[in-house]
Protein backbone atom coordinates (compact mmCIF):
# COMPACT_ATOMS: atom_id res chain seq x y z
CA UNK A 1 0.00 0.00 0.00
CA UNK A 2 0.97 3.63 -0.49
CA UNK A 3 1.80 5.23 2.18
CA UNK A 4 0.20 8.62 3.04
CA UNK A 5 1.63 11.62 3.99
CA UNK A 6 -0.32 15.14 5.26
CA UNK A 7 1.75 18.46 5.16
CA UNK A 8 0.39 21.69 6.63
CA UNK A 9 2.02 25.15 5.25
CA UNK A 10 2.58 22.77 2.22
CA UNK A 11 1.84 24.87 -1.16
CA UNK A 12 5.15 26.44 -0.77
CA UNK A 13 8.87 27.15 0.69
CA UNK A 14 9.73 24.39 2.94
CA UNK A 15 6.99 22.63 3.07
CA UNK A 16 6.84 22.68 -0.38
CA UNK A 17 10.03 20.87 -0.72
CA UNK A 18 8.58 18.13 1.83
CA UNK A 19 6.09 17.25 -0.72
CA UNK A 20 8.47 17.30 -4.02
CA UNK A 21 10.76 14.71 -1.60
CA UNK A 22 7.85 12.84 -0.48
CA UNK A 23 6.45 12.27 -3.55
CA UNK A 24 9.61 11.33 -4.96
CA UNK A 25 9.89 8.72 -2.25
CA UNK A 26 6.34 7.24 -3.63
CA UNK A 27 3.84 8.81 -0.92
CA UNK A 28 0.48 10.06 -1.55
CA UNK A 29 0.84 13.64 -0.80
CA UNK A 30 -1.76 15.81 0.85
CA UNK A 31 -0.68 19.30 1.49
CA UNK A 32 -3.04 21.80 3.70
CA UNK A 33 -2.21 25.87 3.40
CA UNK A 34 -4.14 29.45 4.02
CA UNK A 35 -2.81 30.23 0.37
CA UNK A 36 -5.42 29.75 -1.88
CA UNK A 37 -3.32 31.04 -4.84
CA UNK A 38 -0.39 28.95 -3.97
CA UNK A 39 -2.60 25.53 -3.58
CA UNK A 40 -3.83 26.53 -6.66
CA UNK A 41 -0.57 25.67 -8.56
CA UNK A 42 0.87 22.31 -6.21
CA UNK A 43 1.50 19.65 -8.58
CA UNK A 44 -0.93 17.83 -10.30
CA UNK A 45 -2.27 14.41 -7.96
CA UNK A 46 -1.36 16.07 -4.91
CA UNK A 47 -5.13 16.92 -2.71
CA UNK A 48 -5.25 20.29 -1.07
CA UNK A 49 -7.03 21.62 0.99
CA UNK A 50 -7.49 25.52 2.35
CA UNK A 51 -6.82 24.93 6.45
CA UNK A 52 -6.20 27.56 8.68
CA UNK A 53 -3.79 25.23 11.05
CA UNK A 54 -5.19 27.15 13.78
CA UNK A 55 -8.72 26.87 13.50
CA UNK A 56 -10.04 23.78 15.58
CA UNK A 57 -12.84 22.63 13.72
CA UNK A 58 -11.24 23.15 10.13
CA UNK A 59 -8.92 20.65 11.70
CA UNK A 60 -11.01 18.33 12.86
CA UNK A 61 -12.62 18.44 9.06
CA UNK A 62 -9.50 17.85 7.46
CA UNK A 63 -8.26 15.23 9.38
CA UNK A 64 -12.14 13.45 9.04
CA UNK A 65 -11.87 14.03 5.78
CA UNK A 66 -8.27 12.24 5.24
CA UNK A 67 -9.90 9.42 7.09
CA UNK A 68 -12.55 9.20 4.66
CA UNK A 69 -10.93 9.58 1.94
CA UNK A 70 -7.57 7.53 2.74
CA UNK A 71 -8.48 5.86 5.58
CA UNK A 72 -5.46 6.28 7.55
CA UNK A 73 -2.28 8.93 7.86
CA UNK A 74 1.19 7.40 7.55
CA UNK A 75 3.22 10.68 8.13
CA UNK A 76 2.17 14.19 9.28
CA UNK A 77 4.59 16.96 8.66
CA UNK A 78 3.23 19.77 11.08
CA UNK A 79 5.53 22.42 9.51
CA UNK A 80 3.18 25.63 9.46
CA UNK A 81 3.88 28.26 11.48
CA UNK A 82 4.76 32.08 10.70
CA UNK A 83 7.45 34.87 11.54
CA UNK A 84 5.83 36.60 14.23
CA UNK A 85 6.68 40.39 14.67
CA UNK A 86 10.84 41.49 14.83
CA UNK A 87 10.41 43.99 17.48
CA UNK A 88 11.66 44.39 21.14
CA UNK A 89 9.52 42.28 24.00
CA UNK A 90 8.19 45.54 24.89
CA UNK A 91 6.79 46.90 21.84
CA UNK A 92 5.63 43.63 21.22
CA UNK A 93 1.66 43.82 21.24
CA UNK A 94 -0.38 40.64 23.22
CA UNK A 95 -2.55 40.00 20.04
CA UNK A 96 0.53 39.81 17.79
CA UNK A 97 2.12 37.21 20.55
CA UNK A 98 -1.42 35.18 20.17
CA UNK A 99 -1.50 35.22 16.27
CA UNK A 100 2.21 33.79 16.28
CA UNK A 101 1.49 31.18 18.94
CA UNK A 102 -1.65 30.15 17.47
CA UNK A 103 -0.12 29.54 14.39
CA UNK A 104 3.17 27.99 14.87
CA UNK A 105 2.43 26.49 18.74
CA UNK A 106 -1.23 25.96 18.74
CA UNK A 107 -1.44 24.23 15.10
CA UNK A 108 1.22 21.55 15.72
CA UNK A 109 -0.94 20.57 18.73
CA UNK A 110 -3.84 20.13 16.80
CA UNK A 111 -1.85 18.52 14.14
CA UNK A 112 -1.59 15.66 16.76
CA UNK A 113 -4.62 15.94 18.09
CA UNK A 114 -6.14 15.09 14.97
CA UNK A 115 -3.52 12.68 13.45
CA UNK A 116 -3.14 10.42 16.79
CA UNK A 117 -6.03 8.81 16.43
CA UNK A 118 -5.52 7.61 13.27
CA UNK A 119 -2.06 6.18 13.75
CA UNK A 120 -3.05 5.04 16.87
CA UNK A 121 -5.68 2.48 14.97
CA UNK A 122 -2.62 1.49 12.31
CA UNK A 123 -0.57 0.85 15.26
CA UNK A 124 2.24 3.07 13.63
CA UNK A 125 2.81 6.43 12.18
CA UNK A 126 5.16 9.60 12.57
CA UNK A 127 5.18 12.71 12.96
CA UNK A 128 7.68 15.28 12.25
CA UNK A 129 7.64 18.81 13.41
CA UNK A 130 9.32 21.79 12.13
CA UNK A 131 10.98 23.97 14.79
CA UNK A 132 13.92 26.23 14.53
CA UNK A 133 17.48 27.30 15.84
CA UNK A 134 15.66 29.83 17.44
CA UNK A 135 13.93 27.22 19.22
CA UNK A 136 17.25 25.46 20.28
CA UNK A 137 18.93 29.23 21.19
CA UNK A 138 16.39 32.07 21.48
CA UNK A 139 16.93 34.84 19.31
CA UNK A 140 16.50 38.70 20.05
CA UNK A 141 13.82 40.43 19.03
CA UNK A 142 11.45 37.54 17.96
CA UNK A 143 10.17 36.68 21.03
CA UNK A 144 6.77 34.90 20.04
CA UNK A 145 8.23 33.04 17.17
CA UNK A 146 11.54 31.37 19.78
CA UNK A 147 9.05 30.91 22.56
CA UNK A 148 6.91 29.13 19.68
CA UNK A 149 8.97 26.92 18.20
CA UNK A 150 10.87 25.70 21.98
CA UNK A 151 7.43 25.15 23.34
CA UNK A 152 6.98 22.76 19.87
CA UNK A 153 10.56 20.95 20.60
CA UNK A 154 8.43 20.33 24.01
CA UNK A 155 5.36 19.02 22.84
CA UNK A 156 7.38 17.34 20.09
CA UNK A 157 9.67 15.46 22.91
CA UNK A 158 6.19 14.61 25.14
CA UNK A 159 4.38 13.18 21.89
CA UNK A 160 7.21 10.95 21.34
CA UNK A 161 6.43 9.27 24.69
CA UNK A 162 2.85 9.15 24.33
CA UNK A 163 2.82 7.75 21.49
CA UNK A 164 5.64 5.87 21.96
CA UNK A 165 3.71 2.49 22.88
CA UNK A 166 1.64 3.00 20.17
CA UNK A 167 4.09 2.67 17.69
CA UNK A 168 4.10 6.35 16.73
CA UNK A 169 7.34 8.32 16.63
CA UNK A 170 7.38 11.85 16.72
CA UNK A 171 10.61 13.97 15.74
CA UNK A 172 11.48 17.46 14.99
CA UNK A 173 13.85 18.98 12.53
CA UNK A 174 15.33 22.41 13.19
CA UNK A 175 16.36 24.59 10.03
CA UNK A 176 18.60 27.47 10.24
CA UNK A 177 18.44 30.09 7.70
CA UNK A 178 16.79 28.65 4.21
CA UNK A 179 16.95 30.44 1.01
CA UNK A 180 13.70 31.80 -0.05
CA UNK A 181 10.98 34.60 -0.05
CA UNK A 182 10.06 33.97 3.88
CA UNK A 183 13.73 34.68 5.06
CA UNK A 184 13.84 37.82 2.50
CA UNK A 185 11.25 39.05 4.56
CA UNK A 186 13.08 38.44 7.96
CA UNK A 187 16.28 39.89 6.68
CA UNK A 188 14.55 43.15 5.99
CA UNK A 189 12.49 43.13 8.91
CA UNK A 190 15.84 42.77 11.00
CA UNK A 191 17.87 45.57 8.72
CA UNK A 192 15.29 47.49 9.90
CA UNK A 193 15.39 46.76 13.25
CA UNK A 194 18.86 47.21 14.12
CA UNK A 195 19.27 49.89 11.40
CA UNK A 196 21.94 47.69 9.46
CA UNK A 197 21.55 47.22 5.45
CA UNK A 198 19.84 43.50 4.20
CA UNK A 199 23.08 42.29 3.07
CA UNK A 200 25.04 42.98 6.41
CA UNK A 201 22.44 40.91 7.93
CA UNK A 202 22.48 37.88 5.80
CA UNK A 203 25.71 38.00 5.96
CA UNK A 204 25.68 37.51 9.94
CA UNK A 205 23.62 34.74 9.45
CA UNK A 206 26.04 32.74 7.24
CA UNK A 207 28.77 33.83 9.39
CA UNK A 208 27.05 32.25 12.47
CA UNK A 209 27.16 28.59 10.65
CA UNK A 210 30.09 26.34 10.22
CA UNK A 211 29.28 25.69 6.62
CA UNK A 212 28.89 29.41 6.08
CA UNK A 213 25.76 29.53 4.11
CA UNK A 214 22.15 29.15 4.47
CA UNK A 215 20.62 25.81 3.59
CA UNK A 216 18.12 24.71 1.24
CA UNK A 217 14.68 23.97 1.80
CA UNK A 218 14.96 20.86 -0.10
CA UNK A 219 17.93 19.53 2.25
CA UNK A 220 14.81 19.99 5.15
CA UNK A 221 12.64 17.83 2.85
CA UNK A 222 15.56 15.45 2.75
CA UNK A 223 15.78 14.90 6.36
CA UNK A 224 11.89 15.01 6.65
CA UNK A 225 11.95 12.23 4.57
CA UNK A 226 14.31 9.85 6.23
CA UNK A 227 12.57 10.65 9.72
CA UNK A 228 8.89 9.20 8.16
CA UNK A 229 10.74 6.59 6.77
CA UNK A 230 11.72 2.90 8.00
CA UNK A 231 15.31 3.88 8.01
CA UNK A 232 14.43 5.83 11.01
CA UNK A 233 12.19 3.46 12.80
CA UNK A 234 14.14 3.04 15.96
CA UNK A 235 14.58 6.91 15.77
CA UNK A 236 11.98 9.22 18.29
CA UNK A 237 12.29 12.17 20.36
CA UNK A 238 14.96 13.62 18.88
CA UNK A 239 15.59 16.93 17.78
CA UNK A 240 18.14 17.63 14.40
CA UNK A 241 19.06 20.76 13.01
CA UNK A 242 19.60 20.95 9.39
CA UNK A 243 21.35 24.28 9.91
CA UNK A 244 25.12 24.21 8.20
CA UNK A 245 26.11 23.76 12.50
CA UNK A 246 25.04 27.17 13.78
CA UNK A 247 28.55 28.60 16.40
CA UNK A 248 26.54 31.70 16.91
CA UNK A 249 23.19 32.45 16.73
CA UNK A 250 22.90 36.07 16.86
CA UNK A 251 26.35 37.30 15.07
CA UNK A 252 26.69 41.09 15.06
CA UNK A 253 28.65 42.54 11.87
């Protein structure tokens, strides 16, 4: 049989990549995504569906829906979760802390909500969440999106032993800095904030890695991959960063 795999924030960027690797791998692919326009152009044979990750009852549709129409989940990839505000804790309003934790903290617990029951009935099934350095470090000035993505390294590490005994491992992979539009957007954002040009910035970021450079979104997908795969069978809990080896998290140049 096939094996089936659901990816939230999947129409583009990282998650994206997850399904291009997935497929490759021979999964059914199911993405979910608030971008209409971008599920509009995922790859032909790939479902979509418009899911607001942080919306409880879209959830529960989607996931009743996969049942219905697949009858089981092999792999969830809970990777959605947005940038949050750059901006000083104290400047930092209480509804823009909510509509970064509801996204990137609040939909990975629905994610497994939603999925466990269905892998608990398979008696198998894994799960692999998408922090963040900033999850392993902190970073300055993004305080709802680090306090996010370390609460999902918690949840991620609490799954795994729930779900343990059920034959259900749960992992999370931590990228560093990944080409594309989404970090454009932080490295102006952060110019901004510490009045330094785009360029100085990304260049701090590369700095701050062993390998120097930022990594792909496809070399994510990679390592999402071999997590939902039997390769990895014996492998739970754990958290990886596919992040060149970040030495210093918040270089100053």
């Amino acid at each position: 049989m096939t094996r089936r795999v659901l990816i939230t924030a999947g129409a583009s960027g990282i998650g994206l990549a997850m399904g291009e690797a997935f497929a490759a791998a021979g999964y059914d692919i199911w993405v979910s995504d608030v971008d209409r326009a971008a599920l509009a152009s995922v790859p032909a044979g790939w479902r979509a569906s418009e899911v607001d990750v942080s919306d409880e009852a879209a959830m529960a549709a989607l996931f009743a829906e996969i049942e219905t129409v697949w009858g089981g989940l092999d792999a969830l990839c809970a990777n959605a979760g947005v940038a949050g505000p750059t901006a000083a804790v104290e400047d930092v309003t209480l509804d823009q802390w909510r509509a970064c934790t509801a996204v990137t903290l609040d939909g990975v617990f629905l994610c497994a909500k939603f999925a466990a029951p269905l892998m608990k009935r398979a008696g198998e099934g894994s799960i692999v969440v998408t922090s963040s350095t900033a999850g392993q470090y902190g970073y300055p000035n993004r305080s709802p999106y680090a306090a996010s993505k370390w609460g999902v390294i918690g949840l991620a590490k609490t799954l795994a032993m729930e779900l343990g005994p059920f034959g259900i491992r749960c992992n999370v992979v931590c990228p560093g800095a990944v080409s594309g539009p989404r970090m454009e957007g932080v490295l102006e954002r952060e110019a901004a904030a510490k009045g330094m040009t785009r360029d100085a910035v990304y260049a701090g970021y590369a700095s701050g890695t062993s390998l120097g450079r930022f990594v792909e979104a496809s070399e994510i997908a990679d390592m999402a991959v071999f997590l939902g795969s039997d390769a990895a069978k014996a492998v739970s809990g754990q958290v990886i960063a596919v992040d060149g080896h970040t030495v210093n998290p918040d270089p100053q140049v």
